[in-house]
PDB file of N, CA and C in Angstrom:
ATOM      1  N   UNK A   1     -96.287 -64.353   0.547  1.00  0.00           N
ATOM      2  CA  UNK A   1     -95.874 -65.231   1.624  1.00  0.00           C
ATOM      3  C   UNK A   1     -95.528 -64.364   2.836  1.00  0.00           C
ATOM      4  N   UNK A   2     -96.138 -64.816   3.955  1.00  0.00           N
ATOM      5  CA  UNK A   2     -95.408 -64.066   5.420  1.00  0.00           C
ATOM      6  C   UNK A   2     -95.257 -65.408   6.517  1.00  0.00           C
ATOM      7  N   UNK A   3     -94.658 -64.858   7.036  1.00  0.00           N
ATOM      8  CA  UNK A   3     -94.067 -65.808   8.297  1.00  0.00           C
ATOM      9  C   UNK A   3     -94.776 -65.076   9.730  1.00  0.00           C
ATOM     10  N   UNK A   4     -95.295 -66.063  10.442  1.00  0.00           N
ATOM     11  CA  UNK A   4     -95.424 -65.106  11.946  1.00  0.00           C
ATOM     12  C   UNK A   4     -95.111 -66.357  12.794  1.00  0.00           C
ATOM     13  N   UNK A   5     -95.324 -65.689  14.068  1.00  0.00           N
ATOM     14  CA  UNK A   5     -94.925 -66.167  15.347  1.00  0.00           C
ATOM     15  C   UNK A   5     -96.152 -65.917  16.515  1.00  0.00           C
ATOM     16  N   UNK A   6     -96.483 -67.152  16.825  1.00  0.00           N
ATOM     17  CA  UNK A   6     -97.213 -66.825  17.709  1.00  0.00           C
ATOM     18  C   UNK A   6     -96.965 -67.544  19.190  1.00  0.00           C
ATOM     19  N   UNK A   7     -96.921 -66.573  20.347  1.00  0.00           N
ATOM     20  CA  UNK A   7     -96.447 -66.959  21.785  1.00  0.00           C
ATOM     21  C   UNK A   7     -97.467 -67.848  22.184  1.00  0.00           C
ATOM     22  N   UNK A   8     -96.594 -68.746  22.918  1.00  0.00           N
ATOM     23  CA  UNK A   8     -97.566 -69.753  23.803  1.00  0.00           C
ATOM     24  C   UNK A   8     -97.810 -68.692  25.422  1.00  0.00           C
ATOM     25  N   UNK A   9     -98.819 -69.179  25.073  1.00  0.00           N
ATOM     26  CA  UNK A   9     -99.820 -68.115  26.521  1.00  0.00           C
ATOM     27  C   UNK A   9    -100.726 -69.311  27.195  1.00  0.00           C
ATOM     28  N   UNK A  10    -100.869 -68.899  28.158  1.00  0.00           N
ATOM     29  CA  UNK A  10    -102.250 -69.309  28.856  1.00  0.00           C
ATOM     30  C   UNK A  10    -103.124 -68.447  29.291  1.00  0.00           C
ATOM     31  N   UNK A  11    -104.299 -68.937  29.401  1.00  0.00           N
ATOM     32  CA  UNK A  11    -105.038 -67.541  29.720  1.00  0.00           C
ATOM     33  C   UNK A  11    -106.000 -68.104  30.836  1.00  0.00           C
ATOM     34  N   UNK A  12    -106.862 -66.938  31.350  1.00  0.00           N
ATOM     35  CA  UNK A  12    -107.480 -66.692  32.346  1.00  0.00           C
ATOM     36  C   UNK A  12    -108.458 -65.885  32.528  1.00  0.00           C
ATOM     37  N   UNK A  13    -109.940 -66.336  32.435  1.00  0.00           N
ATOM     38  CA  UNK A  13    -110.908 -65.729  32.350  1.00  0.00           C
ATOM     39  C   UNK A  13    -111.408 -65.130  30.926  1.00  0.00           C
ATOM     40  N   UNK A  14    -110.765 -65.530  30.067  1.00  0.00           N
ATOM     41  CA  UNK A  14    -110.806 -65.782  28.733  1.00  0.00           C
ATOM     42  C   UNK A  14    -109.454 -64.402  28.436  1.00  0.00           C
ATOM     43  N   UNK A  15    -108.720 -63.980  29.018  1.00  0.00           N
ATOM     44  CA  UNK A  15    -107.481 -62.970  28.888  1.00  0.00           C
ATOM     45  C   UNK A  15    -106.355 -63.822  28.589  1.00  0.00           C
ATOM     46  N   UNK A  16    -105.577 -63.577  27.354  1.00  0.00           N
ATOM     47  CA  UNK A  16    -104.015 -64.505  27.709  1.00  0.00           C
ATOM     48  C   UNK A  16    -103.616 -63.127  27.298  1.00  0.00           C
ATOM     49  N   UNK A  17    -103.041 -62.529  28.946  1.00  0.00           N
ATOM     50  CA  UNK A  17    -102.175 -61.644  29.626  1.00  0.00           C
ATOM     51  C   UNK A  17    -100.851 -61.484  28.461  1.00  0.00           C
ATOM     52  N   UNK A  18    -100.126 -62.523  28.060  1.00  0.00           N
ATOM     53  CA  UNK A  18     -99.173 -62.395  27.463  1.00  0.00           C
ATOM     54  C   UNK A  18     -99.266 -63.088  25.338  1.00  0.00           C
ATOM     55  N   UNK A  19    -100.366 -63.135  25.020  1.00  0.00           N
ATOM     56  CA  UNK A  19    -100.727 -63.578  23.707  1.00  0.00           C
ATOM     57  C   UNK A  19    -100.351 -62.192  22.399  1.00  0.00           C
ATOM     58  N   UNK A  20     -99.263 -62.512  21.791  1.00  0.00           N
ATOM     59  CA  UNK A  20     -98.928 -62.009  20.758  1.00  0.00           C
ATOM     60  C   UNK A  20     -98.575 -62.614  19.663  1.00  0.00           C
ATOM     61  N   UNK A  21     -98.924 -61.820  17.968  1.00  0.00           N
ATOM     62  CA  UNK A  21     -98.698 -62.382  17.227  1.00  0.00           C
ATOM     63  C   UNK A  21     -97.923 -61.351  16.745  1.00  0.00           C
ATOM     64  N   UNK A  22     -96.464 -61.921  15.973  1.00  0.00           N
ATOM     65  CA  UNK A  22     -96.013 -61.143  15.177  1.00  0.00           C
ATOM     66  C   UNK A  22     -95.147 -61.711  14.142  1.00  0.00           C
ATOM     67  N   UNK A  23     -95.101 -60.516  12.946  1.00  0.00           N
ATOM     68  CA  UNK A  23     -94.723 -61.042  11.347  1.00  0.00           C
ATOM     69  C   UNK A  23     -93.291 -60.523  11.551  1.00  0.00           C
ATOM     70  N   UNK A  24     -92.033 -61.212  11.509  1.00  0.00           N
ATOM     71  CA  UNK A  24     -90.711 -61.088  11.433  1.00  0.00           C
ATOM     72  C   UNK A  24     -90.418 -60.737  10.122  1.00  0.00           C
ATOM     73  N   UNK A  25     -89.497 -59.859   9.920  1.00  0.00           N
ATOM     74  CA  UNK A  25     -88.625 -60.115   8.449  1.00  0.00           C
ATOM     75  C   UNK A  25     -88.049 -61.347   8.179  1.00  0.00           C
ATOM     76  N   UNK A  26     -88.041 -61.806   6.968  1.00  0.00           N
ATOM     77  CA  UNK A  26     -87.589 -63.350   6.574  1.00  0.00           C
ATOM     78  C   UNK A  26     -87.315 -63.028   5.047  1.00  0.00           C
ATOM     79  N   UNK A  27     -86.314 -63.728   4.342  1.00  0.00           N
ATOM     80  CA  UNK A  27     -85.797 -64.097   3.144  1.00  0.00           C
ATOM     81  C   UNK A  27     -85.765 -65.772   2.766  1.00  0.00           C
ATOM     82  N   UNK A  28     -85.918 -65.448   1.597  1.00  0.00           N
ATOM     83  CA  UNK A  28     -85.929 -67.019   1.106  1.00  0.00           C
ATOM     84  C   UNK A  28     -85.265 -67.020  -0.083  1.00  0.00           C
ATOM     85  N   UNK A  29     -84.149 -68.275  -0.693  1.00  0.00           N
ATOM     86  CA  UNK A  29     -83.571 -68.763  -1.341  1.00  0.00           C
ATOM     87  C   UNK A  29     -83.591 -69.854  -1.682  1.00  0.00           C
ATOM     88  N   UNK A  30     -84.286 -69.612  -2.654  1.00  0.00           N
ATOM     89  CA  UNK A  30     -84.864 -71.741  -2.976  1.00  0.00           C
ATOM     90  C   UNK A  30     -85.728 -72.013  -2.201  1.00  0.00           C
ATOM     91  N   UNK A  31     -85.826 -73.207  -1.156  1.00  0.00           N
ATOM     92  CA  UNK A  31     -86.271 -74.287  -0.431  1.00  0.00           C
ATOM     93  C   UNK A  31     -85.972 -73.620   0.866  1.00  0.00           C
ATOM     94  N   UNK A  32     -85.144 -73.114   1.110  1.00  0.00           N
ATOM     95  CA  UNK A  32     -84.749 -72.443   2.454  1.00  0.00           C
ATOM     96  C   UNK A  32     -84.956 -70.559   2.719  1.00  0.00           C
ATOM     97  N   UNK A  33     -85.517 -70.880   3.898  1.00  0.00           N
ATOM     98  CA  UNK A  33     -86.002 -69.192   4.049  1.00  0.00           C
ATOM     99  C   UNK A  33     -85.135 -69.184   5.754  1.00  0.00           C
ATOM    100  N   UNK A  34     -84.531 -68.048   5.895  1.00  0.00           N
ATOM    101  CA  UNK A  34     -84.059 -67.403   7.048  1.00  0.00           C
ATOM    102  C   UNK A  34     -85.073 -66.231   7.785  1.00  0.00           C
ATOM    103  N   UNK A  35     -85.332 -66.186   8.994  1.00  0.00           N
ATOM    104  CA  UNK A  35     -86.253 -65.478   9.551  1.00  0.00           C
ATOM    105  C   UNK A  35     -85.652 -64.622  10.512  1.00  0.00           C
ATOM    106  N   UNK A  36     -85.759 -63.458  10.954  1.00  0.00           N
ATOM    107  CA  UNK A  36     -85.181 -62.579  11.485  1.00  0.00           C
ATOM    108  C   UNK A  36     -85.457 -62.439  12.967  1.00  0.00           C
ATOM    109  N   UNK A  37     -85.121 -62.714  14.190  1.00  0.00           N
ATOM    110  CA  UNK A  37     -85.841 -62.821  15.148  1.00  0.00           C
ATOM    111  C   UNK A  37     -85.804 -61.685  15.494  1.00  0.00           C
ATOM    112  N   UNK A  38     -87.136 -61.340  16.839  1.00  0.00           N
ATOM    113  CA  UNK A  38     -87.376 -59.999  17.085  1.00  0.00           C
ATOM    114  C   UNK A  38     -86.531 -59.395  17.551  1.00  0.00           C
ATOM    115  N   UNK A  39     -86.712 -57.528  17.810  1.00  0.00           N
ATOM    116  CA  UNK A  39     -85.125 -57.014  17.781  1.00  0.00           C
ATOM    117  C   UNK A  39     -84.729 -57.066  19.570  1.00  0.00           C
ATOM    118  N   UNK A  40     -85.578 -57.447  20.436  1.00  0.00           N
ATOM    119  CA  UNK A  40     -85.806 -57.436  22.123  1.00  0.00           C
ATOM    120  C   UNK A  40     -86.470 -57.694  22.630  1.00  0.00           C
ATOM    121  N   UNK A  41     -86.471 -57.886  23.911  1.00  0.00           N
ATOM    122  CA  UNK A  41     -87.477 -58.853  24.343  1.00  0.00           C
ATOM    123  C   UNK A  41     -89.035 -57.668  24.754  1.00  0.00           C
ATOM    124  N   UNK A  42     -88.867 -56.899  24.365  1.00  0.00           N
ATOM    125  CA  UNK A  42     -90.282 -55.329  24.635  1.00  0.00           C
ATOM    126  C   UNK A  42     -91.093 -55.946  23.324  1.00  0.00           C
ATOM    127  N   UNK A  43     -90.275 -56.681  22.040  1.00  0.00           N
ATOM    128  CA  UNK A  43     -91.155 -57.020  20.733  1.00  0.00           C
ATOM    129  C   UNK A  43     -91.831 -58.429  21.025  1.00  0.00           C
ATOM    130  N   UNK A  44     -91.130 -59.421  21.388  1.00  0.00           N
ATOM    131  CA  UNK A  44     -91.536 -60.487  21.388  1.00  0.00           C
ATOM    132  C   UNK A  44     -90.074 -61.110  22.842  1.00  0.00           C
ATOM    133  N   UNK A  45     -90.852 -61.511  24.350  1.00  0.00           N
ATOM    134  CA  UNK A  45     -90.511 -61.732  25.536  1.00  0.00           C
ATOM    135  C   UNK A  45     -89.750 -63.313  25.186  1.00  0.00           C
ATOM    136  N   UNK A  46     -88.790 -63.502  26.064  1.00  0.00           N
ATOM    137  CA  UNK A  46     -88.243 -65.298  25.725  1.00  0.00           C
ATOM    138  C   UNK A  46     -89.116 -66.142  26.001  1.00  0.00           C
ATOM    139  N   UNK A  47     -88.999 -66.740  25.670  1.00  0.00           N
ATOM    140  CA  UNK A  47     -89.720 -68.366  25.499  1.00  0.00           C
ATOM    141  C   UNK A  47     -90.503 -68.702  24.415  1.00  0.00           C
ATOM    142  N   UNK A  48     -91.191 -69.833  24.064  1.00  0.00           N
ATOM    143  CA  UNK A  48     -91.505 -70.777  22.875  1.00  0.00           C
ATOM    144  C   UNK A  48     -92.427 -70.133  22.531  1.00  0.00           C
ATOM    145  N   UNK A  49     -92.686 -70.251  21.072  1.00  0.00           N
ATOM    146  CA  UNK A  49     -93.527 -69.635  20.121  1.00  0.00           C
ATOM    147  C   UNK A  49     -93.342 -70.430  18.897  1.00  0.00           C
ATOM    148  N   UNK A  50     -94.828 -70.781  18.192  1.00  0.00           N
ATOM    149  CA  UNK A  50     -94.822 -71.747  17.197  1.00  0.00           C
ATOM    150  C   UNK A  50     -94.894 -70.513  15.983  1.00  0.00           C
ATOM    151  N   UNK A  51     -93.783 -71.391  15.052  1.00  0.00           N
ATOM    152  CA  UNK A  51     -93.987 -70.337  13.877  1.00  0.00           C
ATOM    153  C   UNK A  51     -94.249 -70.967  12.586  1.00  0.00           C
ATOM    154  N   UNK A  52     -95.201 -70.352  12.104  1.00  0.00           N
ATOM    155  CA  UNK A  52     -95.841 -70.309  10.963  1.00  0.00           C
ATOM    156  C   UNK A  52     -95.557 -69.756   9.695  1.00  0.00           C
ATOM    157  N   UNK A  53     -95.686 -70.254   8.463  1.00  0.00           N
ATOM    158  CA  UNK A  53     -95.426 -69.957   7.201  1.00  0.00           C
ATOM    159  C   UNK A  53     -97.284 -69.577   6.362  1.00  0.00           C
ATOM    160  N   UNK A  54     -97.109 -68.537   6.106  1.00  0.00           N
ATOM    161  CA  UNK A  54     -98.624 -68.388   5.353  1.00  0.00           C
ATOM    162  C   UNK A  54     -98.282 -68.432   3.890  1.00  0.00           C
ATOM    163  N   UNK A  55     -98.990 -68.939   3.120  1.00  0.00           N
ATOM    164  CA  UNK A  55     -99.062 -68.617   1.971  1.00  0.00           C
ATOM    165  C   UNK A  55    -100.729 -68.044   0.993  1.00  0.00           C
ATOM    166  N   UNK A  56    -100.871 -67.150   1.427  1.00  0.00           N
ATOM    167  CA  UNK A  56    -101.834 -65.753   1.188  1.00  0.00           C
ATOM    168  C   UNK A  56    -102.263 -65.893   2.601  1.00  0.00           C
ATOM    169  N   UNK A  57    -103.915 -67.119   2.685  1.00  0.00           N
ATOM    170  CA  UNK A  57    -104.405 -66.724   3.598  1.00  0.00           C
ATOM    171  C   UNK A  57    -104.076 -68.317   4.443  1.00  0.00           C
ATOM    172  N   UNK A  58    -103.475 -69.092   3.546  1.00  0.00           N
ATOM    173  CA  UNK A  58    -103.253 -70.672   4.232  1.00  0.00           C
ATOM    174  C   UNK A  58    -102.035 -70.636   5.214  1.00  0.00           C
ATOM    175  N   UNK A  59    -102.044 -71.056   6.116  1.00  0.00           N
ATOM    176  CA  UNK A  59    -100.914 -71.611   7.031  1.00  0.00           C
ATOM    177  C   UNK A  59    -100.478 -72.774   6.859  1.00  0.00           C
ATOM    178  N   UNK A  60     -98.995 -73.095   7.155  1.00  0.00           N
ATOM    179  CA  UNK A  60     -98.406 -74.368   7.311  1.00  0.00           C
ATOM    180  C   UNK A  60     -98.603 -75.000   8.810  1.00  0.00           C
ATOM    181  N   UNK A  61     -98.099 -76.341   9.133  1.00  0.00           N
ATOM    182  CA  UNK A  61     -98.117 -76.856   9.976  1.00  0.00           C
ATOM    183  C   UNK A  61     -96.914 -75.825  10.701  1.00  0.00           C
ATOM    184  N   UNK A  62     -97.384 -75.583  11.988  1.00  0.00           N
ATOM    185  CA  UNK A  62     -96.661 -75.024  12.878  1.00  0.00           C
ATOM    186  C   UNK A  62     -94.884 -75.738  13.432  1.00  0.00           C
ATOM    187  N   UNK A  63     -94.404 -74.973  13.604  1.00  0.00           N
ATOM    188  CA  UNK A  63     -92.864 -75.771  14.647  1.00  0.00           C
ATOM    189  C   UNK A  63     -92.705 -74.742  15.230  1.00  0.00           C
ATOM    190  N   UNK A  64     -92.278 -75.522  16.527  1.00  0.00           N
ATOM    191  CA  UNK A  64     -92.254 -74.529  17.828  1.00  0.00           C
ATOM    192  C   UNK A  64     -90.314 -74.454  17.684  1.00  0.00           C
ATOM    193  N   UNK A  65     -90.511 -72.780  18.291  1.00  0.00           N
ATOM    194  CA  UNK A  65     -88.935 -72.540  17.914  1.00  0.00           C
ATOM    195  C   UNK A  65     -88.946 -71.400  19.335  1.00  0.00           C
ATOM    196  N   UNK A  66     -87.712 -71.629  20.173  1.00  0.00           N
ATOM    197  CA  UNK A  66     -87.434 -70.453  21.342  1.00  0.00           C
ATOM    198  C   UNK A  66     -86.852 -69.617  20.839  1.00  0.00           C
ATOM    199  N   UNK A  67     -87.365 -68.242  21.290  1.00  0.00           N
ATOM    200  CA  UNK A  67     -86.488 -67.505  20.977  1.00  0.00           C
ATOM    201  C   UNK A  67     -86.014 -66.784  22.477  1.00  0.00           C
ATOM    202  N   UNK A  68     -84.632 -66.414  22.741  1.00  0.00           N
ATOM    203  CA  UNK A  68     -83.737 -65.938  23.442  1.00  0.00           C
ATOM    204  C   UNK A  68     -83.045 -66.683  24.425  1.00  0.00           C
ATOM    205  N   UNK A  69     -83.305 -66.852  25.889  1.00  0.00           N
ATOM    206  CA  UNK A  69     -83.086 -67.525  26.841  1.00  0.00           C
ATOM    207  C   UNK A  69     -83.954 -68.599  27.643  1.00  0.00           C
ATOM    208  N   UNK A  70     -83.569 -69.293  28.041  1.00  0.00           N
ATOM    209  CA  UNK A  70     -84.588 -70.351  29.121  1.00  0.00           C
ATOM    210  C   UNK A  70     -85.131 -69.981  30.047  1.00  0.00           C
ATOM    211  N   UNK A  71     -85.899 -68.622  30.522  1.00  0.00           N
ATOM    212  CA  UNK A  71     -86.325 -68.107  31.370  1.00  0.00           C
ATOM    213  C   UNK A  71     -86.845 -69.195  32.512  1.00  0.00           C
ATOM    214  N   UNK A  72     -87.319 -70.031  32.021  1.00  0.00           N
ATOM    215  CA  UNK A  72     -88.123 -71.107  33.101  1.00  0.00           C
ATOM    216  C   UNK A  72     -87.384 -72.274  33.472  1.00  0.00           C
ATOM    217  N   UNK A  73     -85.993 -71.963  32.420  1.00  0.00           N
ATOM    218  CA  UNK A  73     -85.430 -73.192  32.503  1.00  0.00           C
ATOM    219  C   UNK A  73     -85.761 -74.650  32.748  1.00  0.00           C
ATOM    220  N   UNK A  74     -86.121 -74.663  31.587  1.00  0.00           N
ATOM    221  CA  UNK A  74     -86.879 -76.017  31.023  1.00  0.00           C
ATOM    222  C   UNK A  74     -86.509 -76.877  30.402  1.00  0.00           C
ATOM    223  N   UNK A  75     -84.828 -75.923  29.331  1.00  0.00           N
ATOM    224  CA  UNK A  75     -84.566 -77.131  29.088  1.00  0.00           C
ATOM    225  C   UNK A  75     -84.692 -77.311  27.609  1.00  0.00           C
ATOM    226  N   UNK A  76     -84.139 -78.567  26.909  1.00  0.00           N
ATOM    227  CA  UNK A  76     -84.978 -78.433  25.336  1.00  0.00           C
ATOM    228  C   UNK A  76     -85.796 -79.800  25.862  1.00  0.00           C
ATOM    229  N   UNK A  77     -86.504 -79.437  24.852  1.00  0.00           N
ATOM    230  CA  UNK A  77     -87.252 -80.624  25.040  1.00  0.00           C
ATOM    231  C   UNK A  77     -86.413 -82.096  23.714  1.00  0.00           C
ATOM    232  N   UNK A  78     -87.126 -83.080  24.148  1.00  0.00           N
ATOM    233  CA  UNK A  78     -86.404 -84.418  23.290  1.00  0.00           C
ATOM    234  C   UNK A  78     -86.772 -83.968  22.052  1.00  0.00           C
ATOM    235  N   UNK A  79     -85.965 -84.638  20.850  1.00  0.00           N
ATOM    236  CA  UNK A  79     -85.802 -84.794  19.446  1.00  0.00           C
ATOM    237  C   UNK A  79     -86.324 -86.061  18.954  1.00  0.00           C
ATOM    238  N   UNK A  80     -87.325 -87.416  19.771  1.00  0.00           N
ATOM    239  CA  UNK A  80     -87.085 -88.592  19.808  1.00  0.00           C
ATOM    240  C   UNK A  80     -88.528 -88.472  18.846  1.00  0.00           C
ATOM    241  N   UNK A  81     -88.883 -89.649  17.801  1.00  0.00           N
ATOM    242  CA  UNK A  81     -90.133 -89.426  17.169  1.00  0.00           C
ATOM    243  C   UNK A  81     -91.348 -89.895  17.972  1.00  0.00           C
ATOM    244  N   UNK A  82     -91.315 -90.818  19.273  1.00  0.00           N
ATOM    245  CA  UNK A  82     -92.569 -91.253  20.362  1.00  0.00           C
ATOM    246  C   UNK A  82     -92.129 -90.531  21.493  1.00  0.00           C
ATOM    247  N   UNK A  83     -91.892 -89.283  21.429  1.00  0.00           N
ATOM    248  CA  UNK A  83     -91.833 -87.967  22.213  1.00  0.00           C
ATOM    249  C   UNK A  83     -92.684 -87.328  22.104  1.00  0.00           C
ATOM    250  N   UNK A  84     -94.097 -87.192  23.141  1.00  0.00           N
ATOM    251  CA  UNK A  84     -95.303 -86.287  23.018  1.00  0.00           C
ATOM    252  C   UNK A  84     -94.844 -85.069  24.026  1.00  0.00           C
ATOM    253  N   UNK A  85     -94.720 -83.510  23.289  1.00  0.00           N
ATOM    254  CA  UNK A  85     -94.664 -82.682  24.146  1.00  0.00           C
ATOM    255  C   UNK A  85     -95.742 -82.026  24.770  1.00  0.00           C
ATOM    256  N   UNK A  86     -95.107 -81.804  26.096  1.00  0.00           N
ATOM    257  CA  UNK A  86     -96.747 -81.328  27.012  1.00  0.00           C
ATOM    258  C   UNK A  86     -97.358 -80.609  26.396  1.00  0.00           C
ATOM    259  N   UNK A  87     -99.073 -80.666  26.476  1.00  0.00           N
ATOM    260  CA  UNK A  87     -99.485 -79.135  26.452  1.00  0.00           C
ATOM    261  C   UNK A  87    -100.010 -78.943  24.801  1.00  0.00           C
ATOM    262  N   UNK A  88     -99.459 -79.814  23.829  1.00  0.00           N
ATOM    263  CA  UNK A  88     -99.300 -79.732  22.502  1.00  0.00           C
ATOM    264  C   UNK A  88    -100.040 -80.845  21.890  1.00  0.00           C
TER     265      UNK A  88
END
């Protein structure tokens, strides 16, 4: 099992300038796993990134999770279930 994270980017000219993937340390106990976020923002920069659970080569359904500050200040987005978030 690994866990990664992958940044929401946009890109340009087929380049996303800021597109990284990376595998965090994570533990699991039972049903619940804790994930280690990166150690600064030089590893992985603030803002949203959907993270993923693999199990060998399968992925789970993604959830988008911020990590650090609101750089763009945006805000959270709603918790409501007929809440479509942009972009997604």
């Amino acid at each position: 099992m690994r866990v990664s994270l992958v940044a929401a980017t946009s890109s340009t000219h087929g380049n996303a300038m800021g597109g990284r993937t990376i595998f965090p340390a994570f533990s699991c106990n039972g049903n619940t796993c804790t994930v280690t976020a990166p150690p600064n923002a030089k590893v992985s920069p603030p803002g949203w990134h959907q993270l993923f659970i693999l199990d060998g080569p399968t992925p789970s359904f993604s959830h988008w999770v911020r990590i650090g500050g609101d750089p763009g200040k945006l805000g959270n987005w709603p918790n409501f279930p007929d809440f479509t978030r942009p972009g997604v």
